[in-house]
C-alpha atoms as a PDB file:
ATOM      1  CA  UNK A   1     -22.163 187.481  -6.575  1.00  0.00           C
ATOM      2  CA  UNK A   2     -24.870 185.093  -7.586  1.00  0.00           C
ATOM      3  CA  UNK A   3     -27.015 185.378  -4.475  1.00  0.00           C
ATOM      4  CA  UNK A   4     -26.137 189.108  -4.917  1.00  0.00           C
ATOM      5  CA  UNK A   5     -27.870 188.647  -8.502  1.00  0.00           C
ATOM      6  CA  UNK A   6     -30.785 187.141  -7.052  1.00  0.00           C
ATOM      7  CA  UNK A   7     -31.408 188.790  -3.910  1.00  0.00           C
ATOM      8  CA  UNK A   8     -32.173 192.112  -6.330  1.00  0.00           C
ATOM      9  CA  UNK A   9     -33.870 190.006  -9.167  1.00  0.00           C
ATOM     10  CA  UNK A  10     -36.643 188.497  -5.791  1.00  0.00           C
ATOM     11  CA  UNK A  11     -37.324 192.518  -4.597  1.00  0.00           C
ATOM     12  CA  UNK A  12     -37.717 193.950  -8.069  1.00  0.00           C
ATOM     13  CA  UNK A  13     -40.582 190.870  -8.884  1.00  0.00           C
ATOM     14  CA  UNK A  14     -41.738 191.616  -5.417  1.00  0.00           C
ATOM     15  CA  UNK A  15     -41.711 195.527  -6.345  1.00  0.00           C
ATOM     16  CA  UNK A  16     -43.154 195.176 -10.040  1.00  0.00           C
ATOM     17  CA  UNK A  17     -45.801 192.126  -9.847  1.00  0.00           C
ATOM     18  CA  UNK A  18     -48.353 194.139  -8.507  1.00  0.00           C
ATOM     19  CA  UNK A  19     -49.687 196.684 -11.285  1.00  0.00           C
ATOM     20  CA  UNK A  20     -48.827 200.674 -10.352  1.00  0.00           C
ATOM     21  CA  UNK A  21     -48.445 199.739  -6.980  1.00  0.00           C
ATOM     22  CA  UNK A  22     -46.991 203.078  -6.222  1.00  0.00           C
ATOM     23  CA  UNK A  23     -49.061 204.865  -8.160  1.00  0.00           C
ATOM     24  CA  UNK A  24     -52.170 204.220  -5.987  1.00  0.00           C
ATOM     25  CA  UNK A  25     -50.293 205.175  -2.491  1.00  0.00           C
ATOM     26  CA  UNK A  26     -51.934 208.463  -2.367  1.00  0.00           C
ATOM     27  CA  UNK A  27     -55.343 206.838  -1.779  1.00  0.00           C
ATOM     28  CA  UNK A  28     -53.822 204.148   0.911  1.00  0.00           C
ATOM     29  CA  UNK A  29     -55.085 201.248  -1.068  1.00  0.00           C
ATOM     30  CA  UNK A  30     -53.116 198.811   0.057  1.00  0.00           C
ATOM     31  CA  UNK A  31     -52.465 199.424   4.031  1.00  0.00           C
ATOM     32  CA  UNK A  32     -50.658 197.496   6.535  1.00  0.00           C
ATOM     33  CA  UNK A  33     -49.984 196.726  10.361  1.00  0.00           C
ATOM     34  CA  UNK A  34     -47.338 197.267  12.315  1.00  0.00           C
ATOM     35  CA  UNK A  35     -45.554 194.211  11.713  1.00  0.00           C
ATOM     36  CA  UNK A  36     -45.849 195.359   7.887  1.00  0.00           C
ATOM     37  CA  UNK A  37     -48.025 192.616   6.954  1.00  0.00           C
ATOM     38  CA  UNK A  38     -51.189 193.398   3.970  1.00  0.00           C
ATOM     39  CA  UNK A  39     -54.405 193.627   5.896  1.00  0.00           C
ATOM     40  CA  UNK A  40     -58.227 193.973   4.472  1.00  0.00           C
ATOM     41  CA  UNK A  41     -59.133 197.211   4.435  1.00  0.00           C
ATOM     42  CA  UNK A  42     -62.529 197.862   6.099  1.00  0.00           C
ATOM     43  CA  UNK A  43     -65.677 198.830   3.517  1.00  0.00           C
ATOM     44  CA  UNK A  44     -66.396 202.476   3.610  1.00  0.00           C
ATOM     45  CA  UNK A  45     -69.882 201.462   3.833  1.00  0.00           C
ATOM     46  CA  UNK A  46     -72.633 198.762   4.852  1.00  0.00           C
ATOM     47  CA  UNK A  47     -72.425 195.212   3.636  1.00  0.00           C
ATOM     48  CA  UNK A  48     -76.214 195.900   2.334  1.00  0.00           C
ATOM     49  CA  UNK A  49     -75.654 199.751   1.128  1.00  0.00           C
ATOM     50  CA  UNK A  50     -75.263 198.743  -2.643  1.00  0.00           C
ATOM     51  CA  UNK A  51     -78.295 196.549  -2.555  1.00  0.00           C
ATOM     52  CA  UNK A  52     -80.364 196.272  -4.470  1.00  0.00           C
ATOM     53  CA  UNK A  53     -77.441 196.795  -7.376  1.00  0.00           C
ATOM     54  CA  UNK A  54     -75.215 194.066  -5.321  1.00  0.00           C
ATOM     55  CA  UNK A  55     -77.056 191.947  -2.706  1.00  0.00           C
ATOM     56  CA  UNK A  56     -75.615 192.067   1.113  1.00  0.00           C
ATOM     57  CA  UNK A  57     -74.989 188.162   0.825  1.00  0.00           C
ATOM     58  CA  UNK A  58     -72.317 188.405  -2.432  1.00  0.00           C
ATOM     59  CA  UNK A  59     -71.007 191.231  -0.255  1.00  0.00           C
ATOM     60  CA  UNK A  60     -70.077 189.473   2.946  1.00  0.00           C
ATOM     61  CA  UNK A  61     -68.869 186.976   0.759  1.00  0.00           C
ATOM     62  CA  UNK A  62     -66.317 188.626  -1.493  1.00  0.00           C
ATOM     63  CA  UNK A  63     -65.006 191.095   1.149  1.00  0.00           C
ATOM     64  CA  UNK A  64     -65.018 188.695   3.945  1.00  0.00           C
ATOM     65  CA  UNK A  65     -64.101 185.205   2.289  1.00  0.00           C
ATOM     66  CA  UNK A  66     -62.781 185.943  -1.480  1.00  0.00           C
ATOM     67  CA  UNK A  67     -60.676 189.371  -0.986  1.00  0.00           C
ATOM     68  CA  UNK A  68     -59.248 187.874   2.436  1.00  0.00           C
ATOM     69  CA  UNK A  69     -57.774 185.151   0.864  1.00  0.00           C
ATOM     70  CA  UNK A  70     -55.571 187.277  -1.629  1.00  0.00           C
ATOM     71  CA  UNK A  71     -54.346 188.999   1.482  1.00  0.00           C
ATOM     72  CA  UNK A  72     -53.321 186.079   3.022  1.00  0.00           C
ATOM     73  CA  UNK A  73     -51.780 184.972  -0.116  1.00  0.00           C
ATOM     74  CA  UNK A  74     -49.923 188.008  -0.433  1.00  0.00           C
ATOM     75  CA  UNK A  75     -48.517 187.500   2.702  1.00  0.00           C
ATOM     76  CA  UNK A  76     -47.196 183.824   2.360  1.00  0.00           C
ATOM     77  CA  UNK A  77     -45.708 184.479  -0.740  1.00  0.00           C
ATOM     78  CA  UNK A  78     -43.654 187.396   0.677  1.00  0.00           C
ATOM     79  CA  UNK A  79     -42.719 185.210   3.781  1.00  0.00           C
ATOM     80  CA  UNK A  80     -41.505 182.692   1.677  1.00  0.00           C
ATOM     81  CA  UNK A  81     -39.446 184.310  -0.755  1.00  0.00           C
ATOM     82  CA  UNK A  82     -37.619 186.449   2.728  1.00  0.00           C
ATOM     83  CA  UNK A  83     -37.157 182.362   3.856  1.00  0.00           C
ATOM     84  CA  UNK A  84     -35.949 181.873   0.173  1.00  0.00           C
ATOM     85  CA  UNK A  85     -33.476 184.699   1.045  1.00  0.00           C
ATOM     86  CA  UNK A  86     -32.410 183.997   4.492  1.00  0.00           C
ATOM     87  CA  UNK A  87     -32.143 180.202   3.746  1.00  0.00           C
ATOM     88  CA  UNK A  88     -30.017 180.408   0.001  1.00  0.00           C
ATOM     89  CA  UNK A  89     -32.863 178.266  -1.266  1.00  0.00           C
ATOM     90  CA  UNK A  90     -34.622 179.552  -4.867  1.00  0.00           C
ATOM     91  CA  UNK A  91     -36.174 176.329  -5.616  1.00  0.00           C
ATOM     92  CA  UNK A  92     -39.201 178.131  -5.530  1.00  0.00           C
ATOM     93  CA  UNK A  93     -38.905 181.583  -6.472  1.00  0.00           C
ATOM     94  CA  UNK A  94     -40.805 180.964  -9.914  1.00  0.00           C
ATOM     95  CA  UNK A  95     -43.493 179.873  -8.021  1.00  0.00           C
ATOM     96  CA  UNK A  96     -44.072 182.399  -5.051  1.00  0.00           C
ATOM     97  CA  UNK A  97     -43.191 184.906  -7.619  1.00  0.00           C
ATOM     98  CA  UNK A  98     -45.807 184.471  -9.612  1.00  0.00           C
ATOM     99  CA  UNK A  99     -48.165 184.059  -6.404  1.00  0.00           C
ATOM    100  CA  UNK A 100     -47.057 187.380  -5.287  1.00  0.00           C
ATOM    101  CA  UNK A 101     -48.119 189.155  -8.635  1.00  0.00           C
ATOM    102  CA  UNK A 102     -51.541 187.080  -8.432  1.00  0.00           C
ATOM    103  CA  UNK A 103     -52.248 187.928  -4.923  1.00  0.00           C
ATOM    104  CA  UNK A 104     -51.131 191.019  -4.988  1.00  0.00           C
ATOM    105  CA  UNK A 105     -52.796 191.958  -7.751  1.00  0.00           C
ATOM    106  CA  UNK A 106     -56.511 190.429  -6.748  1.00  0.00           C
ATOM    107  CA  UNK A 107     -55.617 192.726  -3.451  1.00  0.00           C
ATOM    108  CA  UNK A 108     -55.070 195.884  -4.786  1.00  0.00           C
ATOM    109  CA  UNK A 109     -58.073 195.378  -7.437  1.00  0.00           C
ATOM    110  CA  UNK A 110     -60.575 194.749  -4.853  1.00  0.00           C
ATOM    111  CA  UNK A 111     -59.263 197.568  -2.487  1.00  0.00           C
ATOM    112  CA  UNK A 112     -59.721 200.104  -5.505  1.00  0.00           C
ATOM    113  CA  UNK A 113     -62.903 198.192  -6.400  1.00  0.00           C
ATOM    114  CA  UNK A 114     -64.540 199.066  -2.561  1.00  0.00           C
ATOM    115  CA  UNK A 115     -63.769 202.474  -3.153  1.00  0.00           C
ATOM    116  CA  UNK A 116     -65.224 202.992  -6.613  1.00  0.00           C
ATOM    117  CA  UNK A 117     -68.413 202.228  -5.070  1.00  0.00           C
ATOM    118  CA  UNK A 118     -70.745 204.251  -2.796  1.00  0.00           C
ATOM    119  CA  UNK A 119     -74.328 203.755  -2.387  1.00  0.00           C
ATOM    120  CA  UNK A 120     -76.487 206.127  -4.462  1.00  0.00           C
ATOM    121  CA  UNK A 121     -73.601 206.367  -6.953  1.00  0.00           C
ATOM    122  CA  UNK A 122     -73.585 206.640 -10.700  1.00  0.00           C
ATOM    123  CA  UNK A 123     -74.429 209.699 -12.366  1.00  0.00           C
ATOM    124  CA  UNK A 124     -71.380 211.063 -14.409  1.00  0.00           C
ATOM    125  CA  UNK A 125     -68.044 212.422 -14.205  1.00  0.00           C
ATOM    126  CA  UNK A 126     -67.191 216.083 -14.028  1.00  0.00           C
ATOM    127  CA  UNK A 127     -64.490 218.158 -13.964  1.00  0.00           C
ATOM    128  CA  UNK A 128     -61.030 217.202 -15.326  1.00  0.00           C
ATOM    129  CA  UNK A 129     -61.919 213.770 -15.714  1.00  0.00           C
ATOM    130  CA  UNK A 130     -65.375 213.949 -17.429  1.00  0.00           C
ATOM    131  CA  UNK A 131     -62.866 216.349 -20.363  1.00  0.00           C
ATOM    132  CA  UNK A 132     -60.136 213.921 -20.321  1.00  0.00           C
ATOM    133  CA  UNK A 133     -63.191 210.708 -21.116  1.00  0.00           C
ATOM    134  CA  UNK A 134     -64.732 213.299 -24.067  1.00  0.00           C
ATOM    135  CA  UNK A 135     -61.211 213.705 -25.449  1.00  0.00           C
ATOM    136  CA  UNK A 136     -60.180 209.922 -25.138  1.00  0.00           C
ATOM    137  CA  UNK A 137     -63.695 207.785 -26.188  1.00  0.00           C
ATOM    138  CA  UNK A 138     -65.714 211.087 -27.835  1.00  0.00           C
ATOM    139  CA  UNK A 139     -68.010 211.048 -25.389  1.00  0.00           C
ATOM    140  CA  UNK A 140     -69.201 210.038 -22.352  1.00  0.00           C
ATOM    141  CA  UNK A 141     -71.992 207.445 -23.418  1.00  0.00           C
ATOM    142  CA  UNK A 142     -69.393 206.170 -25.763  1.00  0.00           C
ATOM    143  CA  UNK A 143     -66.956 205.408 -23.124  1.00  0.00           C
ATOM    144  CA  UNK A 144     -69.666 203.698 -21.047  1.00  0.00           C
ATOM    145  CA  UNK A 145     -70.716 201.499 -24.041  1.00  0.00           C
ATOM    146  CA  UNK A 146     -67.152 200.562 -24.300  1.00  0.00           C
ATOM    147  CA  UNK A 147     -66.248 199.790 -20.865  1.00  0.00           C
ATOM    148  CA  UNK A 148     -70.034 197.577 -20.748  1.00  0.00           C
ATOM    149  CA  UNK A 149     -68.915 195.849 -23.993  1.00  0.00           C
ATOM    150  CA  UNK A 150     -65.379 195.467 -22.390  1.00  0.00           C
ATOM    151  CA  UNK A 151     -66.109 194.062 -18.831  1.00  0.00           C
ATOM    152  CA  UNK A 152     -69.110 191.950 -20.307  1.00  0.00           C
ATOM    153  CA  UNK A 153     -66.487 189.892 -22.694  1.00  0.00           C
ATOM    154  CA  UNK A 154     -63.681 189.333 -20.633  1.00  0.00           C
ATOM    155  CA  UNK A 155     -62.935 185.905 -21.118  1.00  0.00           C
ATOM    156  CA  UNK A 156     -63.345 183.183 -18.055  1.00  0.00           C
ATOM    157  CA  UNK A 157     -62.391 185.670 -15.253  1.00  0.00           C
ATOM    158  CA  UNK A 158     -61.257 189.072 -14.576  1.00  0.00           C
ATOM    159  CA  UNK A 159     -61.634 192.995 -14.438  1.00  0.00           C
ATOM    160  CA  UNK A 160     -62.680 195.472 -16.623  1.00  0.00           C
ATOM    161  CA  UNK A 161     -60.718 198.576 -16.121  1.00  0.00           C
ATOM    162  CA  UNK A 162     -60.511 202.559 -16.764  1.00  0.00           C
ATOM    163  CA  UNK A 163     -56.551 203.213 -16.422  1.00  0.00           C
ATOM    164  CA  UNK A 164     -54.351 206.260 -17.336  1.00  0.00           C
ATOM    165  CA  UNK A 165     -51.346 205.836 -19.016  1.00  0.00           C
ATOM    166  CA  UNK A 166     -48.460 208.516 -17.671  1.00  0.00           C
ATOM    167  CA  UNK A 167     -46.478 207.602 -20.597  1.00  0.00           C
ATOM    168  CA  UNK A 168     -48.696 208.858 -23.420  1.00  0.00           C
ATOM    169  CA  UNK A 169     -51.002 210.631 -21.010  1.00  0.00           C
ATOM    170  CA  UNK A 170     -54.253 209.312 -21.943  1.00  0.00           C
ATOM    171  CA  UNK A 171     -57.209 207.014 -20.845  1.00  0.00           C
ATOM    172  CA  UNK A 172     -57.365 203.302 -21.609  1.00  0.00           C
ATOM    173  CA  UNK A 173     -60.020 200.986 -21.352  1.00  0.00           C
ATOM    174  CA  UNK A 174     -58.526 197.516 -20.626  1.00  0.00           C
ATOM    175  CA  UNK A 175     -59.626 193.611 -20.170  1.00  0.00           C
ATOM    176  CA  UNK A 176     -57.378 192.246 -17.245  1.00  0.00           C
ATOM    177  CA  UNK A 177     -57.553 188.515 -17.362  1.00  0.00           C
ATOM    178  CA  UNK A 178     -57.689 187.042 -13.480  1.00  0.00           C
ATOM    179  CA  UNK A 179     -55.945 190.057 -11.623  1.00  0.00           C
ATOM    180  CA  UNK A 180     -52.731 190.522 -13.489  1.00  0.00           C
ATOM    181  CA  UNK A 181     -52.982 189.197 -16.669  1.00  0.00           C
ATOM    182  CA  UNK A 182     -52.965 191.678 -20.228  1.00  0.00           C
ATOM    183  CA  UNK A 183     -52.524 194.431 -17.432  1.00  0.00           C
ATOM    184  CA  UNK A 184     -50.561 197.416 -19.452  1.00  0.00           C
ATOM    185  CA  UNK A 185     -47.632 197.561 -17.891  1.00  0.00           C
ATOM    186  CA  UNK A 186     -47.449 201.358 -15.666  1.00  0.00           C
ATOM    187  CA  UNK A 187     -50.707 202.185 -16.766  1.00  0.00           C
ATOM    188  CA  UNK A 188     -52.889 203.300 -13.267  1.00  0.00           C
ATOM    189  CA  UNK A 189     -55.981 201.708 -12.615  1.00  0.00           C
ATOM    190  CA  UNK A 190     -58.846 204.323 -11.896  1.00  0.00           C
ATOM    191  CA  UNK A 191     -62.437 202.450 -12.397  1.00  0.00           C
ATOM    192  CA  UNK A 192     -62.206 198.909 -11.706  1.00  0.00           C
ATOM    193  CA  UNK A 193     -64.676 196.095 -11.940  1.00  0.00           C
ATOM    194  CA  UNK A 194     -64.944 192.461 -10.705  1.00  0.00           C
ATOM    195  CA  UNK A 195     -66.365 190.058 -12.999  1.00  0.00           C
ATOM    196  CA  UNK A 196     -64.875 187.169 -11.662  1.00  0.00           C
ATOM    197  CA  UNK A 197     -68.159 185.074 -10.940  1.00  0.00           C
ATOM    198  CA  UNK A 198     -67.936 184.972  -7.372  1.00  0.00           C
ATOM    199  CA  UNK A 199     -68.697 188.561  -7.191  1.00  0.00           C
ATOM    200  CA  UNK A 200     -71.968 188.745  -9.287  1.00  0.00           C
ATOM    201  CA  UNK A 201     -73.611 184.788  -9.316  1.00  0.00           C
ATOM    202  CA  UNK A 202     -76.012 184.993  -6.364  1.00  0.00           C
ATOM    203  CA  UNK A 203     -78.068 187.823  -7.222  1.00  0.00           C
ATOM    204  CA  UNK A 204     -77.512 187.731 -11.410  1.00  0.00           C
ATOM    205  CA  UNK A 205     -76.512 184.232 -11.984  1.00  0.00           C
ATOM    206  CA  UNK A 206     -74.833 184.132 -15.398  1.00  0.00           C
ATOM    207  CA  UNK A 207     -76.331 187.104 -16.675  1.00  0.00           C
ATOM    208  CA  UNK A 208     -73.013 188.997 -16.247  1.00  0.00           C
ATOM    209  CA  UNK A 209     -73.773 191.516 -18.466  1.00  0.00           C
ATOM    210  CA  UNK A 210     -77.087 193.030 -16.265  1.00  0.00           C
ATOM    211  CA  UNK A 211     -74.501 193.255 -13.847  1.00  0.00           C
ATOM    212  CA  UNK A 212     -72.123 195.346 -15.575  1.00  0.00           C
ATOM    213  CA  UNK A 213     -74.457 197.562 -16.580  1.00  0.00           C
ATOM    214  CA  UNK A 214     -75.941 197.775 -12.457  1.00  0.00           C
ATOM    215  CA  UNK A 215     -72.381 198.966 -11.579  1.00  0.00           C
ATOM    216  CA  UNK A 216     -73.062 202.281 -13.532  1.00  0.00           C
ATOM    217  CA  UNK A 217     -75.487 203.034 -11.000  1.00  0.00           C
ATOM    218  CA  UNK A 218     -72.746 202.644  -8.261  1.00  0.00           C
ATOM    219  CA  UNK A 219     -69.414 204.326  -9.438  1.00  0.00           C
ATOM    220  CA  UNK A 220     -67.970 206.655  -6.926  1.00  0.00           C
ATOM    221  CA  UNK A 221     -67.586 209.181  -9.226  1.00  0.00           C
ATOM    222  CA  UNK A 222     -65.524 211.531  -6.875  1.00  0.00           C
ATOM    223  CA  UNK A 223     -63.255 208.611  -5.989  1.00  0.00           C
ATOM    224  CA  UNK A 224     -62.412 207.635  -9.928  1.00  0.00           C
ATOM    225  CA  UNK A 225     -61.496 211.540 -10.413  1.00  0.00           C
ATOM    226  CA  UNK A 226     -59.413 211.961  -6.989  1.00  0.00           C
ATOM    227  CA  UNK A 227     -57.301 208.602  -8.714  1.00  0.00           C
ATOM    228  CA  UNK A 228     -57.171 210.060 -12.210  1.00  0.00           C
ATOM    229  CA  UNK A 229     -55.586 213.635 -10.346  1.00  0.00           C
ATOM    230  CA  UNK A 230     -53.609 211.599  -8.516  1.00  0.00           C
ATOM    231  CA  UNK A 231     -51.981 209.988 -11.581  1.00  0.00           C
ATOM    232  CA  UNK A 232     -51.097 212.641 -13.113  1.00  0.00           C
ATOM    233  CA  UNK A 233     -49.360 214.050 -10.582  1.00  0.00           C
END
């Protein structure tokens, strides 16, 4: 009965650490291969196509290098919680628990991050989602001085992030503290952004808030909205 207890206790932490993991199947965020193992997704563009906004170099870097790592994290912790399972052994399930909502987490940001990027970006949203950010924030430059102000202050590292809440059905502009942290539980992330240094410091140094503000010029406009249908559906 007990390893009954914990056998469901291990696949709902292994379900729930990763924020609206189901949420962002529609756009195939998080894709594996055929052993069902996490892979890194490809970039939808060039290493240098967001230059001179983000340089080539802090590209190759956080794709190849920093994002990889969170897969492969992913990965061990899930093998070693089935070995946990197979073997009767929780000694560890605190541990690779909480590395499974970390990794996980840093893995589905940066796969949503890729994607809310396209070179010659920026401009603003229309449609549904350009009403739903006047109804939410008043306005349009109002939300972007938020999110700025947001990203800019997130203490040590993290994300700033635009997420929709199915629950009360609006817009929320969040601080997520390393990948998982002061995440709002269910709430769908949409517009994500890595502040984390490693993904700014060659081309801006510490001047983290210049590149904040260079994302705007970025955002994949059409991607954001296709997430923000998505979630409400």
């Amino acid at each position: 009965m007990r390893k009954s207890i914990l056998m469901i206790c291990l696949t709902a932490v292994t379900l729930l650490a990763v924020p609206s993991l189901y949420a962002v199947s529609p756009n195939q965020d998080m894709v594996t291969n055929e052993s069902g193992e996490y892979i890194l997704p490809e970039l939808p563009y060039a290493y240098n196509a967001l230059e001179p906004h983000i340089d080539e170099a802090t590209m190759r870097l956080h794709h190849g290098k920093h994002h990889l790592a969170y897969v492969n994290g992913l990965n061990a912790a899930l093998k070693a919680l089935a070995q946990a399972r197979e073997t009767s052994n929780y000694d560890l399930v605190s541990y690779y628990s909480s590395q499974v909502s970390f990794h996980g987490s840093g893995h589905l940001m940066h796969a949503i991050f890729w994607k809310n990027m396209k070179p010659n970006g920026g401009g603003v949203p229309t449609g549904k989602l350009a009403a739903a950010i006047d109804k939410e924030f008043g306005s349009f430059d109002a939300f972007k001085a938020h999110y700025i102000a947001a990203a800019t202050k997130v203490e040590g590292s993290g994300w700033g992030v635009l997420g929709y809440d199915p629950m009360g059905k609006k817009l929320l502009v969040m601080q997520v503290e390393k990948h998982q942290n002061l995440f709002v539980s269910g709430v769908v992330p949409l517009l994500v952004l890595d502040v984390w240094e490693h993904a700014y410091y060659l081309n801006y140094q510490n001047r983290r808030a210049d590149y904040v503000k260079a994302f705007f010029n970025i955002i994949n406009w059409e991607d954001v909205a296709q997430r923000f249908e998505a979630a409400q559906n």
